[in-house]
C-alpha atoms as a PDB file:
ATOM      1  CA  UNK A   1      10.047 -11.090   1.493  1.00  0.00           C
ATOM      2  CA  UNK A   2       8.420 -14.718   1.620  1.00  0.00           C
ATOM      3  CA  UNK A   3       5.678 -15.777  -0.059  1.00  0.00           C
ATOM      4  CA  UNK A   4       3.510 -16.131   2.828  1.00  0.00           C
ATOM      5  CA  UNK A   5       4.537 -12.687   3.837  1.00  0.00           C
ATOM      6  CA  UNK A   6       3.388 -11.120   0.388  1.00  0.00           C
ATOM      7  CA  UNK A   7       0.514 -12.667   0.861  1.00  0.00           C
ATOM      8  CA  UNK A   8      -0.177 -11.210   4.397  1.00  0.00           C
ATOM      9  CA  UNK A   9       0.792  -7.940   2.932  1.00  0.00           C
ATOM     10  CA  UNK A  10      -1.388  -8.046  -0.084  1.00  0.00           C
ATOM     11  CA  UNK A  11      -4.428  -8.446   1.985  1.00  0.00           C
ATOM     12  CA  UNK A  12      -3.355  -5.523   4.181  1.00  0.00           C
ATOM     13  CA  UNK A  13      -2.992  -3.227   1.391  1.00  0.00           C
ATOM     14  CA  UNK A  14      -6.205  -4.141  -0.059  1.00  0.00           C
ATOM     15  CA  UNK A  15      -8.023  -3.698   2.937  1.00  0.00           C
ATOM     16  CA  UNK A  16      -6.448  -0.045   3.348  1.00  0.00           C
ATOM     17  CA  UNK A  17      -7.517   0.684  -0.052  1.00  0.00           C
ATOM     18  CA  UNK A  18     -11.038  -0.008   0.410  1.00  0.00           C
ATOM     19  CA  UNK A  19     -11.108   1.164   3.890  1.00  0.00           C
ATOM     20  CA  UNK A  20      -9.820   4.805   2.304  1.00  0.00           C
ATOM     21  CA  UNK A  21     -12.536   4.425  -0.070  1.00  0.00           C
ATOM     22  CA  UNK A  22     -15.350   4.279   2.385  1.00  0.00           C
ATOM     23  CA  UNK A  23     -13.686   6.637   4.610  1.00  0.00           C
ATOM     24  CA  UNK A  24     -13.764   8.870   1.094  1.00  0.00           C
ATOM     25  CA  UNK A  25     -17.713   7.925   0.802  1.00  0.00           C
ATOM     26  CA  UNK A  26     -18.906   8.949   4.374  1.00  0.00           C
ATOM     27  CA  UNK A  27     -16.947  12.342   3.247  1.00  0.00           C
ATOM     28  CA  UNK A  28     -18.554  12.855   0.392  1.00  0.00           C
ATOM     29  CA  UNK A  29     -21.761  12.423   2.397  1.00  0.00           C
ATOM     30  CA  UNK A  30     -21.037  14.979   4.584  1.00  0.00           C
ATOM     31  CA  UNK A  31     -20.055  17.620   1.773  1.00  0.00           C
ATOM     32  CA  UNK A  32     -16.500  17.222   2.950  1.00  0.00           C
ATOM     33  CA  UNK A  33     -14.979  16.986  -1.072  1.00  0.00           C
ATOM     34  CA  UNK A  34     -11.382  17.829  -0.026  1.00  0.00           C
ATOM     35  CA  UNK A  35     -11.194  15.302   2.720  1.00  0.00           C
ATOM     36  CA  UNK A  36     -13.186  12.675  -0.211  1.00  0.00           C
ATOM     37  CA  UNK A  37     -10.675  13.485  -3.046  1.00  0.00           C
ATOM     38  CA  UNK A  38      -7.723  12.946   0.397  1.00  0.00           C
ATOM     39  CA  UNK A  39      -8.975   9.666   1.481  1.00  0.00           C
ATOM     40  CA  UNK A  40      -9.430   8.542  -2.439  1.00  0.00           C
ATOM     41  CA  UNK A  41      -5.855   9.241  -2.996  1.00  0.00           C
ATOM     42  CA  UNK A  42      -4.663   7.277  -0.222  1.00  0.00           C
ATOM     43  CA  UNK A  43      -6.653   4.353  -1.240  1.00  0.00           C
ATOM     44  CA  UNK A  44      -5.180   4.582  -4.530  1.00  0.00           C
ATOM     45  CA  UNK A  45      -1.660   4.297  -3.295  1.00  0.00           C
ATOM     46  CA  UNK A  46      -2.988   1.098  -1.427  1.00  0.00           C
ATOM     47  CA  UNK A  47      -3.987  -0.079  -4.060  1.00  0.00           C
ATOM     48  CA  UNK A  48      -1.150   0.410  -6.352  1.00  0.00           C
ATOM     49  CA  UNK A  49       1.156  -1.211  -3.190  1.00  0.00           C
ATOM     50  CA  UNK A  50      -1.037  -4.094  -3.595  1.00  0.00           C
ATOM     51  CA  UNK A  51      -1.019  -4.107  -7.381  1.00  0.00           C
ATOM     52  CA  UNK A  52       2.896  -4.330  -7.227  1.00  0.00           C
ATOM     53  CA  UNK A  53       2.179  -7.301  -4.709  1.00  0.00           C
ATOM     54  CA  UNK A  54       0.314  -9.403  -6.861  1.00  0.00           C
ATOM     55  CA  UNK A  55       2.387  -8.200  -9.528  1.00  0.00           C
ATOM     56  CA  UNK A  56       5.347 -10.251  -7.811  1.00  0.00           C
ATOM     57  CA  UNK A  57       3.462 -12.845  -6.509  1.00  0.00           C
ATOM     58  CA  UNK A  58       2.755 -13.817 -10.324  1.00  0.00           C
ATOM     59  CA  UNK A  59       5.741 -13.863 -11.310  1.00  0.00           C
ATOM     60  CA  UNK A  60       6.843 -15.924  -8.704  1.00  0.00           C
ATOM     61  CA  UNK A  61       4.666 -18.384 -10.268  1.00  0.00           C
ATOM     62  CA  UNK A  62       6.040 -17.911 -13.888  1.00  0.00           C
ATOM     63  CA  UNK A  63       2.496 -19.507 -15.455  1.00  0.00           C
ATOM     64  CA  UNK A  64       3.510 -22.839 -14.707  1.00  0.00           C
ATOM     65  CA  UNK A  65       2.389 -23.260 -11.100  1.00  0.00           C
ATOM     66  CA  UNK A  66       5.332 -22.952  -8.883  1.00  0.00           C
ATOM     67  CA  UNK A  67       3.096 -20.766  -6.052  1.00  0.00           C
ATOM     68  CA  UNK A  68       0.820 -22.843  -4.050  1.00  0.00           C
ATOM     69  CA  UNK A  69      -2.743 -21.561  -4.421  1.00  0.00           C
ATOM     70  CA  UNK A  70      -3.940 -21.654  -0.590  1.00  0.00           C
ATOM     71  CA  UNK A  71      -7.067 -20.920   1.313  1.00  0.00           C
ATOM     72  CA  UNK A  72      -5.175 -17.386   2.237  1.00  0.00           C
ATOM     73  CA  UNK A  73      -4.038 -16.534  -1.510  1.00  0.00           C
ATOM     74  CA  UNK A  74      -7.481 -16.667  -2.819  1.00  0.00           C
ATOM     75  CA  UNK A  75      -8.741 -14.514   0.167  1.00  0.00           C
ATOM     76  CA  UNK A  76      -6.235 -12.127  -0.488  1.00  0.00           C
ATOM     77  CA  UNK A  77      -7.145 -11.867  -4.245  1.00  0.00           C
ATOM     78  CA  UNK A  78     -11.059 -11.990  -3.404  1.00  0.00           C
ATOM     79  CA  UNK A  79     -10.237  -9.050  -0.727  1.00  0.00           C
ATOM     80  CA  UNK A  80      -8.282  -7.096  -3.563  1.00  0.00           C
ATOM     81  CA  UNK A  81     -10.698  -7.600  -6.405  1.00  0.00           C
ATOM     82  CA  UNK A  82     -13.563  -6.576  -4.273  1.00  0.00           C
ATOM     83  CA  UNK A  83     -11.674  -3.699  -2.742  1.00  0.00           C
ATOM     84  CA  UNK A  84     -10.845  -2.547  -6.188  1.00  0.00           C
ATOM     85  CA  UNK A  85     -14.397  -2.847  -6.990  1.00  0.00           C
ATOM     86  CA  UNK A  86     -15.782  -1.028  -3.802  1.00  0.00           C
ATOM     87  CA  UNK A  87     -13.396   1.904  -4.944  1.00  0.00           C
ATOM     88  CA  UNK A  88     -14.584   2.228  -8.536  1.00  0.00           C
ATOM     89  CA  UNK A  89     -17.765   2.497  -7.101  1.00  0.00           C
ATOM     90  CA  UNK A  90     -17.440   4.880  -4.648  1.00  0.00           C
ATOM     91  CA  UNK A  91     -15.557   7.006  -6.951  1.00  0.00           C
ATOM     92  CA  UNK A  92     -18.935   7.499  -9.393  1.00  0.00           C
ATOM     93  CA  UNK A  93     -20.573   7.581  -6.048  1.00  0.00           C
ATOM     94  CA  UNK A  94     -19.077  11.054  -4.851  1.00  0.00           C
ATOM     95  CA  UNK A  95     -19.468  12.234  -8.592  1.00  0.00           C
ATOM     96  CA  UNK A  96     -22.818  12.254  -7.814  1.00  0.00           C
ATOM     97  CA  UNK A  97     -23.221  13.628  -4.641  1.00  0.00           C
ATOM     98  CA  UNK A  98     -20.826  16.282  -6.538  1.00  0.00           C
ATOM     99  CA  UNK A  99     -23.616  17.321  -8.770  1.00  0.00           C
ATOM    100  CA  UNK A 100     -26.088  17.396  -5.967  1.00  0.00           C
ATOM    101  CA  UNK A 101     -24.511  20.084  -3.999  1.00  0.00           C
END
């Protein structure tokens, strides 16, 4: 897989993730826990796919700067970081709506 391609790939997975997680959140809204705990599973295995992305895409790079940093590669890492974020939150999100059943 290029480089270019990872990087298309990495900001599908991360939008899957957090996709699942708000598709977890509306849910856990409803009461629906099963479908919640469903949803947050599949966002975790997005997330992990795009983990393993970025994974390679580093060491591609080797920490001496062999991979370009582009417009696209720092979208993709802003979309994973905040997707990653958007998940953590949701999680503690449908803890509480947990208790308040």
């Amino acid at each position: 897989m290029s480089y270019e391609d990872d990087v298309m790939s990495l900001i599908i997975a991360a939008g899957e993730g957090r996709s699942c997680a708000m598709e977890a959140l509306c849910f856990a809204k409803a009461g629906n826990f099963a479908e919640a705990e469903a949803s947050l599973s599949v966002s975790a295995d997005a997330f992990r796919q795009a983990h393993e992305i970025q994974t390679r895409i580093i060491g591609l790079d080797e920490g001496v700067g062999k991979v370009p940093v582009t417009l696209v590669m720092v979208h993709a890492q802003d979309h994973l970081m905040t997707g990653m974020l958007c998940r953590e939150l949701v999680t503690e999100l449908i803890e509480i709506y947990k208790k308040m059943e």
